[in-house]
PDB file of N, CA and C in Angstrom:
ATOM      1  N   UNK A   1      18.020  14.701  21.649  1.00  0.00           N
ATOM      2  CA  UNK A   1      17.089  14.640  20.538  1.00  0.00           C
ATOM      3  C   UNK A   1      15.970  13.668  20.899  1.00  0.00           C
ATOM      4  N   UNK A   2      14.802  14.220  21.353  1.00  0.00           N
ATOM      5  CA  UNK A   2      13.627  13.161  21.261  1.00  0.00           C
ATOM      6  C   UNK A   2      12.912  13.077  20.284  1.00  0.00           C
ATOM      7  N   UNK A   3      12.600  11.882  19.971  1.00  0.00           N
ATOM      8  CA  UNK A   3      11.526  11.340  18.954  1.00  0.00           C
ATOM      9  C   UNK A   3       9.931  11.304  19.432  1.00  0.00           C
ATOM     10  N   UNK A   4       8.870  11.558  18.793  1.00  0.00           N
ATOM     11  CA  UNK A   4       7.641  11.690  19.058  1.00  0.00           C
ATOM     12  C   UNK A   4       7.174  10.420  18.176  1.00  0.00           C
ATOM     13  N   UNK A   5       6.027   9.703  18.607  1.00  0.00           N
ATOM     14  CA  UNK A   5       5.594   8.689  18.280  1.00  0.00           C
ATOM     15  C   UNK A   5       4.875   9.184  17.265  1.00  0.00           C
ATOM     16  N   UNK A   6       4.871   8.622  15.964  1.00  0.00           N
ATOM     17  CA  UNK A   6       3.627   9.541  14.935  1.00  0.00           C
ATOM     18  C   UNK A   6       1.947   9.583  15.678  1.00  0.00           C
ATOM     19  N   UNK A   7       1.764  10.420  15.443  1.00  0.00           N
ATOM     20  CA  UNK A   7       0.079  10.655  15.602  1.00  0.00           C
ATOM     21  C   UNK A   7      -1.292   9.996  15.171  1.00  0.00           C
ATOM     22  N   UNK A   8      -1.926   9.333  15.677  1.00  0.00           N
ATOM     23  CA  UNK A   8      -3.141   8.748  14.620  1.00  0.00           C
ATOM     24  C   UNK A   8      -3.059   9.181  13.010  1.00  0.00           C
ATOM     25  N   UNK A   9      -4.203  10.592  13.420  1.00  0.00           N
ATOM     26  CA  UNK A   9      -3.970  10.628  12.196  1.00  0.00           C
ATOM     27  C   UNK A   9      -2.872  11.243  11.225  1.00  0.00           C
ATOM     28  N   UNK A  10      -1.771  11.574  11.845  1.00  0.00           N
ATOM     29  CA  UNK A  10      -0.791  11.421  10.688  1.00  0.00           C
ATOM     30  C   UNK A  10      -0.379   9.839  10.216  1.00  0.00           C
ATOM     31  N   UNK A  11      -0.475   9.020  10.691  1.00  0.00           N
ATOM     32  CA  UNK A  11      -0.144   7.802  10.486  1.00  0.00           C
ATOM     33  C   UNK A  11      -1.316   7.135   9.364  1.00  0.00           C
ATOM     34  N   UNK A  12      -2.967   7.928   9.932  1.00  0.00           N
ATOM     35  CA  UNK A  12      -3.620   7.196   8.395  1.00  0.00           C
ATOM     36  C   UNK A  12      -3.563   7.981   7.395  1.00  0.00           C
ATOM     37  N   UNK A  13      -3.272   9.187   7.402  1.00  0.00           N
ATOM     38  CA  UNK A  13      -3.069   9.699   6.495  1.00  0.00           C
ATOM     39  C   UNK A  13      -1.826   9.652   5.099  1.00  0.00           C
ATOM     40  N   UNK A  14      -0.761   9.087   5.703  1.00  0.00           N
ATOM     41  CA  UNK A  14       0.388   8.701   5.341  1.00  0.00           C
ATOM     42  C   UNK A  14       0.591   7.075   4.656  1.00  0.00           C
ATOM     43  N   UNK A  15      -0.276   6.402   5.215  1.00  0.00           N
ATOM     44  CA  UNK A  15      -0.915   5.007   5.031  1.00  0.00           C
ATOM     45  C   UNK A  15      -1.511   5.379   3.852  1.00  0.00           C
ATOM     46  N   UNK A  16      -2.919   5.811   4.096  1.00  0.00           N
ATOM     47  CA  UNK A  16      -3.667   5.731   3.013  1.00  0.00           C
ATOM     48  C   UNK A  16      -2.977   6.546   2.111  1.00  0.00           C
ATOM     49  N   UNK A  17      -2.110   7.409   1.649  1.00  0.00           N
ATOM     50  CA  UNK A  17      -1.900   8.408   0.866  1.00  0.00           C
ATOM     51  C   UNK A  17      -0.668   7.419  -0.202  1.00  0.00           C
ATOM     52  N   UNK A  18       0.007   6.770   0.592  1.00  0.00           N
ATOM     53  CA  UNK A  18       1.048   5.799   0.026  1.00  0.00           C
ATOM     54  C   UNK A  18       0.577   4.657  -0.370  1.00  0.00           C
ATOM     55  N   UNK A  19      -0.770   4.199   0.012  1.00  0.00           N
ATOM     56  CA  UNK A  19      -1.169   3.047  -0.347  1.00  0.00           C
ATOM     57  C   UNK A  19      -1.479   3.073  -1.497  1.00  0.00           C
ATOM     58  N   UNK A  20      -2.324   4.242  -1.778  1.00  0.00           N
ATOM     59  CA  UNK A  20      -3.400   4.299  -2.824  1.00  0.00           C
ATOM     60  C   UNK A  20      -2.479   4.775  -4.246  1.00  0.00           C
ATOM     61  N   UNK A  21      -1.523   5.814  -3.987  1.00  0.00           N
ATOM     62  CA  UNK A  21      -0.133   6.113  -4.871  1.00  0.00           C
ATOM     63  C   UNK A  21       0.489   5.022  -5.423  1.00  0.00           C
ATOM     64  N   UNK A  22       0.557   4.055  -4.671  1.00  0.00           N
ATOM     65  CA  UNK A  22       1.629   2.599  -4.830  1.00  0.00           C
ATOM     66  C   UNK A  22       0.672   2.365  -5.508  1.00  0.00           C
ATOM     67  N   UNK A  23      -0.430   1.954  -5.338  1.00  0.00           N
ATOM     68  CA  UNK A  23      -1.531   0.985  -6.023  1.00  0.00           C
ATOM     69  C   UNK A  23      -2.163   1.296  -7.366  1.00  0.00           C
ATOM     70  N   UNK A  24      -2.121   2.721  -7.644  1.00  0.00           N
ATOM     71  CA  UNK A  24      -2.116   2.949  -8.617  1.00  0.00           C
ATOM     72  C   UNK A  24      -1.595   2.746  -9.868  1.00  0.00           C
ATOM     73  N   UNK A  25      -0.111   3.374  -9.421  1.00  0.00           N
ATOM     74  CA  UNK A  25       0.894   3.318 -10.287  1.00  0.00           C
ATOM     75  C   UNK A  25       1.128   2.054 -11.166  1.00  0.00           C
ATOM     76  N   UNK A  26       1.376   0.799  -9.481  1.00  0.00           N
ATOM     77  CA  UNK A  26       1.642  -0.454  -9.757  1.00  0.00           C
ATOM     78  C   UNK A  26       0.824  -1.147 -10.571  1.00  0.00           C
ATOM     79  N   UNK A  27      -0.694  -0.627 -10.563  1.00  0.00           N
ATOM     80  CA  UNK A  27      -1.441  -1.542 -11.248  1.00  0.00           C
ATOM     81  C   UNK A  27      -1.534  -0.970 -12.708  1.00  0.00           C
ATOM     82  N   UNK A  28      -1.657   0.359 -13.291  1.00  0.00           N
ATOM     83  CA  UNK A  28      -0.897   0.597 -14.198  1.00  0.00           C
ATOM     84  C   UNK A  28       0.078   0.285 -15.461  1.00  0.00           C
ATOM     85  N   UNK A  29       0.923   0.081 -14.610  1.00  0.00           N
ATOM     86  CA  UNK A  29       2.538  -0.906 -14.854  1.00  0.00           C
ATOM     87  C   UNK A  29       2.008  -2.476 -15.318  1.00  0.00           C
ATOM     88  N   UNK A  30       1.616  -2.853 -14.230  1.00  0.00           N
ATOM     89  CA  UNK A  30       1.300  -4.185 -14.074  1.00  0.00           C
ATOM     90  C   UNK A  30       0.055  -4.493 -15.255  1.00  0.00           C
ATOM     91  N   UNK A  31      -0.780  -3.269 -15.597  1.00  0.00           N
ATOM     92  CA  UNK A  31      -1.607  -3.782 -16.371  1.00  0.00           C
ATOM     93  C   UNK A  31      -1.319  -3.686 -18.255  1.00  0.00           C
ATOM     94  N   UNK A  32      -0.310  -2.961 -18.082  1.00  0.00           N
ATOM     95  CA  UNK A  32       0.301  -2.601 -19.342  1.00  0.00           C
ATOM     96  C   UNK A  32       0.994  -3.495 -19.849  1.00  0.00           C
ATOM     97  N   UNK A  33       2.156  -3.863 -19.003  1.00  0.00           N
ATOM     98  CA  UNK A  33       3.209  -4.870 -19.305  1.00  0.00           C
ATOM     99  C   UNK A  33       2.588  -6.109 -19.305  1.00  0.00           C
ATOM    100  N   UNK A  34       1.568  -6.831 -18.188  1.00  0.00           N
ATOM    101  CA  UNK A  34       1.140  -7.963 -18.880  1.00  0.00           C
ATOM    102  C   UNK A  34      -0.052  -8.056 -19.370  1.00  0.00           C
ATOM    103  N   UNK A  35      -0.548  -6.820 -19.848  1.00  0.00           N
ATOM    104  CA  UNK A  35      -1.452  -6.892 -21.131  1.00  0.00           C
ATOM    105  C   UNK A  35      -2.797  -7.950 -20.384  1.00  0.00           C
ATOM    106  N   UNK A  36      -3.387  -7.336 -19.091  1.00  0.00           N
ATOM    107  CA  UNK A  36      -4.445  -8.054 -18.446  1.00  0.00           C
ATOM    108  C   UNK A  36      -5.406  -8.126 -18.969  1.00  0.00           C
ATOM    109  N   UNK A  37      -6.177  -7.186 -20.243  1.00  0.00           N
ATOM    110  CA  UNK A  37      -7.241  -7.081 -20.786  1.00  0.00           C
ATOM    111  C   UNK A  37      -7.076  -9.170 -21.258  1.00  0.00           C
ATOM    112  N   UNK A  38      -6.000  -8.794 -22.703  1.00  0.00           N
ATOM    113  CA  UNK A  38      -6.098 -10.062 -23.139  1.00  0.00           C
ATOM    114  C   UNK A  38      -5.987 -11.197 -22.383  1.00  0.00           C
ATOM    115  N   UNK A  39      -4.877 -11.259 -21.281  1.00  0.00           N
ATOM    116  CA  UNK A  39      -4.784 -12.394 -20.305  1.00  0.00           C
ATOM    117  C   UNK A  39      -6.034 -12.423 -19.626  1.00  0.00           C
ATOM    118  N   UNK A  40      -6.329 -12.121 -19.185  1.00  0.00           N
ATOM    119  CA  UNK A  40      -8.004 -12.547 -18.429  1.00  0.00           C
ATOM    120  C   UNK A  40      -9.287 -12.752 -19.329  1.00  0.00           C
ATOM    121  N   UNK A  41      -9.143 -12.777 -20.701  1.00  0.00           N
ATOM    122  CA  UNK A  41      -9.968 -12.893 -21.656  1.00  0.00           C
ATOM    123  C   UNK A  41      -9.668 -14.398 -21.905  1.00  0.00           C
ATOM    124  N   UNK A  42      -8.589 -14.411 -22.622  1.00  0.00           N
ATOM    125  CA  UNK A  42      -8.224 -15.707 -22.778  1.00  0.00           C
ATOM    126  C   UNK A  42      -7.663 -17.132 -22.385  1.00  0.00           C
ATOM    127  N   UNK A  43      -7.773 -16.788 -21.027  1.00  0.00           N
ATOM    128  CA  UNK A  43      -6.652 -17.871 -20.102  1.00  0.00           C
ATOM    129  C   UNK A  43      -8.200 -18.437 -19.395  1.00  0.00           C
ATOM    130  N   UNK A  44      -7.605 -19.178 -18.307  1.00  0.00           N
ATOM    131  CA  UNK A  44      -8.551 -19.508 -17.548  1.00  0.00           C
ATOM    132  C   UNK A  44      -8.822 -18.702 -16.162  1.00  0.00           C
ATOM    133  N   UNK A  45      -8.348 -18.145 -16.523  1.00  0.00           N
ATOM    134  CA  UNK A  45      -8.189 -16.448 -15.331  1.00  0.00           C
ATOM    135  C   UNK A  45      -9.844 -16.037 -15.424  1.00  0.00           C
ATOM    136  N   UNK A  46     -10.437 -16.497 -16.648  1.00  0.00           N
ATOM    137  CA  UNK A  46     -11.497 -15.508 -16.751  1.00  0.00           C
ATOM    138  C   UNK A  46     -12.945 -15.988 -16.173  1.00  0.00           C
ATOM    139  N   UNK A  47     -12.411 -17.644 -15.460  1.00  0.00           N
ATOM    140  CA  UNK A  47     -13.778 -18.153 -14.564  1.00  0.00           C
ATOM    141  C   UNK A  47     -13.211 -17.509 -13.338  1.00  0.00           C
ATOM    142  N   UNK A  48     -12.213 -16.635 -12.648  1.00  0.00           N
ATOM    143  CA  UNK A  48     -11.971 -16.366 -11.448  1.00  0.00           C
ATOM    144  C   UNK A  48     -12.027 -15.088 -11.330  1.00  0.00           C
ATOM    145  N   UNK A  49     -11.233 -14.174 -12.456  1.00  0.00           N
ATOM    146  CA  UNK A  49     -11.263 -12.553 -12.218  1.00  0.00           C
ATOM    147  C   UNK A  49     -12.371 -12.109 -12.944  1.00  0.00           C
ATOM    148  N   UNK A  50     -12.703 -10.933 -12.358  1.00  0.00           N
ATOM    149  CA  UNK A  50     -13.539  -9.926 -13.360  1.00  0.00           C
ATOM    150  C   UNK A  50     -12.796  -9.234 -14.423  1.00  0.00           C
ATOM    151  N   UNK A  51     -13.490  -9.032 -15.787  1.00  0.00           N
ATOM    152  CA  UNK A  51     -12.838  -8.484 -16.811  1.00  0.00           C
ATOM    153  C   UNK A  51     -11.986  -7.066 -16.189  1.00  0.00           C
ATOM    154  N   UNK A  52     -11.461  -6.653 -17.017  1.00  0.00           N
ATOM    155  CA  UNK A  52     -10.960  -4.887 -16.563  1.00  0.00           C
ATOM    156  C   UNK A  52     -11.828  -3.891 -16.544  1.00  0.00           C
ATOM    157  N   UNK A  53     -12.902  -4.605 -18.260  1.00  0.00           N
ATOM    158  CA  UNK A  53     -14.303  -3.280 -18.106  1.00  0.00           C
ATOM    159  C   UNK A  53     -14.852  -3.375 -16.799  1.00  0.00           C
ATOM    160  N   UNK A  54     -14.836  -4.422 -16.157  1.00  0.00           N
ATOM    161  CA  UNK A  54     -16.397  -4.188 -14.852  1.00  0.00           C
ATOM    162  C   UNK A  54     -15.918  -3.236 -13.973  1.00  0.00           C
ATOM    163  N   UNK A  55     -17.176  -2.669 -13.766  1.00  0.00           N
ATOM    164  CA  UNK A  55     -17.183  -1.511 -12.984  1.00  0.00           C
ATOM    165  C   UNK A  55     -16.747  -1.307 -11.280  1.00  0.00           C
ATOM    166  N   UNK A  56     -16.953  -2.493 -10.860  1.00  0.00           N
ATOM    167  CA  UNK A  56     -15.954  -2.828  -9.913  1.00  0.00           C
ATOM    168  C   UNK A  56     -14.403  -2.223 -10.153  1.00  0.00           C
ATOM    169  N   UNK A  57     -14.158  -3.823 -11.244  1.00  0.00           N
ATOM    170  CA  UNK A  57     -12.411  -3.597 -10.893  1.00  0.00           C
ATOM    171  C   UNK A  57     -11.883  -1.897 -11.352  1.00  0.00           C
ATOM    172  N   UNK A  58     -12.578  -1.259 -12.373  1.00  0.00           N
ATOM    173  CA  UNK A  58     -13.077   0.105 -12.714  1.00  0.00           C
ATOM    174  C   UNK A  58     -12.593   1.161 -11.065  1.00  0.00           C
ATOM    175  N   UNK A  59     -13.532   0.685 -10.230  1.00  0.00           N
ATOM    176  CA  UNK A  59     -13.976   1.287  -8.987  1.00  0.00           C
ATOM    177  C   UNK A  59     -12.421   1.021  -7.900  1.00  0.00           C
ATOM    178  N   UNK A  60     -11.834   0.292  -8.460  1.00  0.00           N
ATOM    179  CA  UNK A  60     -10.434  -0.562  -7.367  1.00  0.00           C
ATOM    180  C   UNK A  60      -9.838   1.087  -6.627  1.00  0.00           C
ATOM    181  N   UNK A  61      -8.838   1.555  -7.571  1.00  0.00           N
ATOM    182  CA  UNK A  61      -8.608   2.715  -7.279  1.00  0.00           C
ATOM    183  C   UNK A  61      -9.404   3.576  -6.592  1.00  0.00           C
ATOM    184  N   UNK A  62     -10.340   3.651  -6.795  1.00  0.00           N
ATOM    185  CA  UNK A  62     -11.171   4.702  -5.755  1.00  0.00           C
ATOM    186  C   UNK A  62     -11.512   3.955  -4.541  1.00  0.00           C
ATOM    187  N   UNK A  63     -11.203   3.349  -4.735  1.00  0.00           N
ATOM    188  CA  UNK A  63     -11.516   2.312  -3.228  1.00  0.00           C
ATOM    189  C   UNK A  63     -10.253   2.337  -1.655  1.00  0.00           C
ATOM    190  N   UNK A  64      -9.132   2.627  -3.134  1.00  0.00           N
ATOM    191  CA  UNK A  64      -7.804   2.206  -2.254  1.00  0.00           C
ATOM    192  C   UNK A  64      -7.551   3.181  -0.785  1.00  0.00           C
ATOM    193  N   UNK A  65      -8.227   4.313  -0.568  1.00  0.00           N
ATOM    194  CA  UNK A  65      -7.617   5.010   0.290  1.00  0.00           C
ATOM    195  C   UNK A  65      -7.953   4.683   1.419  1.00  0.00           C
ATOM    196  N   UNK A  66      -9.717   3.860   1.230  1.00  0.00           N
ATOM    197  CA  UNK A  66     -10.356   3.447   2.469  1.00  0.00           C
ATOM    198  C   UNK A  66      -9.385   2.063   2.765  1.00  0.00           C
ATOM    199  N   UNK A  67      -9.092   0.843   1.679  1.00  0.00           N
ATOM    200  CA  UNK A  67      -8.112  -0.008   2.108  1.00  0.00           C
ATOM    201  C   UNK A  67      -6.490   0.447   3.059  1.00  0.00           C
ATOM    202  N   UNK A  68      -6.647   2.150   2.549  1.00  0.00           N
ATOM    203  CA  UNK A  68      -5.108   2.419   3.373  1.00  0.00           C
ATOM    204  C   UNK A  68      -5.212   3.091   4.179  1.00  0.00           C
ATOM    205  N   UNK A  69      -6.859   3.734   4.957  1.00  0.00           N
ATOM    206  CA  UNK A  69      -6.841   3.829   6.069  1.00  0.00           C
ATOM    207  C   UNK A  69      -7.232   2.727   7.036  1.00  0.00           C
ATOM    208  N   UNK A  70      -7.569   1.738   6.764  1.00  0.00           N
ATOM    209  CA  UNK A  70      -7.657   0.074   7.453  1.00  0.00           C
ATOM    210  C   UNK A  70      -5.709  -0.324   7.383  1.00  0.00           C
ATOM    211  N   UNK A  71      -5.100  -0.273   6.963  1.00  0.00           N
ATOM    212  CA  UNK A  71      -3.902  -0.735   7.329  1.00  0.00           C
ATOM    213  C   UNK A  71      -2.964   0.898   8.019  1.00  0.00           C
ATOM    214  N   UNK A  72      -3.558   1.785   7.675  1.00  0.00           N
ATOM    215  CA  UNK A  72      -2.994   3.128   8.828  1.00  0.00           C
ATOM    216  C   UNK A  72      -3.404   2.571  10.352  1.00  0.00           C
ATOM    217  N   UNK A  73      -4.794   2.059  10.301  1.00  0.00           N
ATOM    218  CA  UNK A  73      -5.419   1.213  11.911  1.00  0.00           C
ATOM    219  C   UNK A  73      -4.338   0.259  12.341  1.00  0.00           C
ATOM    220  N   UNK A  74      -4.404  -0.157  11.437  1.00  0.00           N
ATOM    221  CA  UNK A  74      -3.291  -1.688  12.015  1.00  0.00           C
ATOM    222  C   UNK A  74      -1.888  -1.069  11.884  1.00  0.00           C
ATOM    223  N   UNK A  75      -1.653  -0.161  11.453  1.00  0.00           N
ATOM    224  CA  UNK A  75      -0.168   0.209  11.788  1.00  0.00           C
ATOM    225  C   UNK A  75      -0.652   1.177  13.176  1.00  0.00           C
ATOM    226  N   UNK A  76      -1.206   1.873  13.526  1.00  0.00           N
ATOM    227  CA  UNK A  76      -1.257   2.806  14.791  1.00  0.00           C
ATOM    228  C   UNK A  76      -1.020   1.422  16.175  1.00  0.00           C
ATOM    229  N   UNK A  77      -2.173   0.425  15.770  1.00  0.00           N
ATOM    230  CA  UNK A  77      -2.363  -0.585  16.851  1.00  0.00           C
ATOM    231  C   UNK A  77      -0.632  -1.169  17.298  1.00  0.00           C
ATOM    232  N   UNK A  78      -0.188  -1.201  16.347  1.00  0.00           N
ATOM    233  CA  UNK A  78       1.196  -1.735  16.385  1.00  0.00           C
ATOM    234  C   UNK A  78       2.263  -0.299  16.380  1.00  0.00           C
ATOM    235  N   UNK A  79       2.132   0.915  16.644  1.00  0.00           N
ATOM    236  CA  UNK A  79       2.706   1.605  16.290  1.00  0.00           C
ATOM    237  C   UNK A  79       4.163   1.458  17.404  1.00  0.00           C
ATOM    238  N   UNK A  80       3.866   0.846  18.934  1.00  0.00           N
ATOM    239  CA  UNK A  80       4.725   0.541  19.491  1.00  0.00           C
ATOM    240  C   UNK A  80       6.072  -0.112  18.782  1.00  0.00           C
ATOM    241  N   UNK A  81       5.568  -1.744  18.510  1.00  0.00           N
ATOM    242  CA  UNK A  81       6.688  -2.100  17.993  1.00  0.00           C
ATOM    243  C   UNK A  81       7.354  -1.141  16.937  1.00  0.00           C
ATOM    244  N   UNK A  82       6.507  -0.936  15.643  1.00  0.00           N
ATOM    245  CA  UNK A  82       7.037  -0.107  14.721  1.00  0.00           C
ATOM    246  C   UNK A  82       7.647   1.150  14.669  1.00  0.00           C
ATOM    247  N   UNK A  83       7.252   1.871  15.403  1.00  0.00           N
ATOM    248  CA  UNK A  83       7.615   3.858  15.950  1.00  0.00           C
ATOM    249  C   UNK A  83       8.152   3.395  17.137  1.00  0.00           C
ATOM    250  N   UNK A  84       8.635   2.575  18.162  1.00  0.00           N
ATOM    251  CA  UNK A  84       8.869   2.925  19.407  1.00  0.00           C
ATOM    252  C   UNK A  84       9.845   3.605  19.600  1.00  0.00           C
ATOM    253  N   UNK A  85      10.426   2.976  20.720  1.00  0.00           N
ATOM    254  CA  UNK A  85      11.660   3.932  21.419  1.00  0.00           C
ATOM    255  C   UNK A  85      13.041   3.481  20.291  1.00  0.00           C
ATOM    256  N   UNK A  86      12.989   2.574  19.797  1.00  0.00           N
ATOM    257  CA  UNK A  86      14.281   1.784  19.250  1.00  0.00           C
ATOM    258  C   UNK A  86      14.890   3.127  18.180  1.00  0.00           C
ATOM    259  N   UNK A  87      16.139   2.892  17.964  1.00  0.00           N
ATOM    260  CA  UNK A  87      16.762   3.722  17.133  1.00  0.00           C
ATOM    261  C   UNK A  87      16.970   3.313  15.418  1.00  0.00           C
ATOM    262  N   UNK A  88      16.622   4.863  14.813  1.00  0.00           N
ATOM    263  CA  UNK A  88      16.604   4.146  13.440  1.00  0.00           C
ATOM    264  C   UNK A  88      17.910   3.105  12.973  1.00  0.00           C
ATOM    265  N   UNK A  89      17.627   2.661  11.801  1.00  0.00           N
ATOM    266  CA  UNK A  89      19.043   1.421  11.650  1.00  0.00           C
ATOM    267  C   UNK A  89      20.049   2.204  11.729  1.00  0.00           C
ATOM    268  N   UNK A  90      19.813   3.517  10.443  1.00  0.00           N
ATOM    269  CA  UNK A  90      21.196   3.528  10.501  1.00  0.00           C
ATOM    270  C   UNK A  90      22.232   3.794  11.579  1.00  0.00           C
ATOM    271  N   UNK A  91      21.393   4.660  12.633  1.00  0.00           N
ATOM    272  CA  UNK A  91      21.960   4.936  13.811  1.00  0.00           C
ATOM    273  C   UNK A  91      22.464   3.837  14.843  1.00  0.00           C
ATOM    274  N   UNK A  92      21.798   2.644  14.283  1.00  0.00           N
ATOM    275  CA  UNK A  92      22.496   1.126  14.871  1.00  0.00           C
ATOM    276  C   UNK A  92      23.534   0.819  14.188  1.00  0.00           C
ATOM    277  N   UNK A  93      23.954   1.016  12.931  1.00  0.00           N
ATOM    278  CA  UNK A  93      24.610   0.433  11.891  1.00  0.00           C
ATOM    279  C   UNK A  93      26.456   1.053  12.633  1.00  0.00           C
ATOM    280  N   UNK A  94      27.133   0.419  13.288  1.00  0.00           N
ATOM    281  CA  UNK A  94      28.522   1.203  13.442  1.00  0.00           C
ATOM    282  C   UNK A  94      29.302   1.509  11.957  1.00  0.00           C
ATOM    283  N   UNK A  95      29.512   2.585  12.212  1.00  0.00           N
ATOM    284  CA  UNK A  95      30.567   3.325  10.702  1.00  0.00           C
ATOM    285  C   UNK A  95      31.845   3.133  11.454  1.00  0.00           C
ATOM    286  N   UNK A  96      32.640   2.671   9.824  1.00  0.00           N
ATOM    287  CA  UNK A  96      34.150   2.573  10.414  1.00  0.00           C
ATOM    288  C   UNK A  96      34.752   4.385  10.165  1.00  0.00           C
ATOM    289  N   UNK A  97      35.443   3.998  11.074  1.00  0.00           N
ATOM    290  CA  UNK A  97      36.925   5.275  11.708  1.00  0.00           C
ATOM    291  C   UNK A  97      37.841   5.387  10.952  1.00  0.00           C
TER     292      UNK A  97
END
């Protein structure tokens, strides 16, 4: 059974596609449950972050895929260590008999 090293671009594609999915969701979640509108209104959060209206933080999400093809780069550059020859865990992991 040989293994093939992933491909460029399957690797940014897979990057950016998971990045931007995660980032979504998470911020979502994250913006619901701690209620960021009011926390960044009223804390002292609000001399450092931009509100939620600005069109920026607005723009985050559409941004994310280009942020997850910049870390698809840095995973290809490293794809050695990460994809190499080594065997997946579990196939390291000994099962008992």
């Amino acid at each position: 059974m040989s293994q093939t090293r992933p491909a460029l671009l399957e690797i940014l594609l897979k990057t950016a596609v998971t990045h931007s999915v995660t980032y979504v969701v998470m911020g979502l979640l994250a913006s619901s449950i701690l209620d960021y509108t009011r926390f960044f209104a009223e804390t002292s959060l609000s001399l450092m972050m931009r509100p939620t209206s600005d069109p920026w933080v607005m723009a985050g999400p559409l941004l994310q895929p280009v942020r997850g093809l910049l870390f698809g780069v840095v995973f290809h550059v490293l794809r050695e260590p990460l994809f190499g020859k080594t065997a997946p865990l579990a196939a390291r992991v000994p099962h008992p008999s």
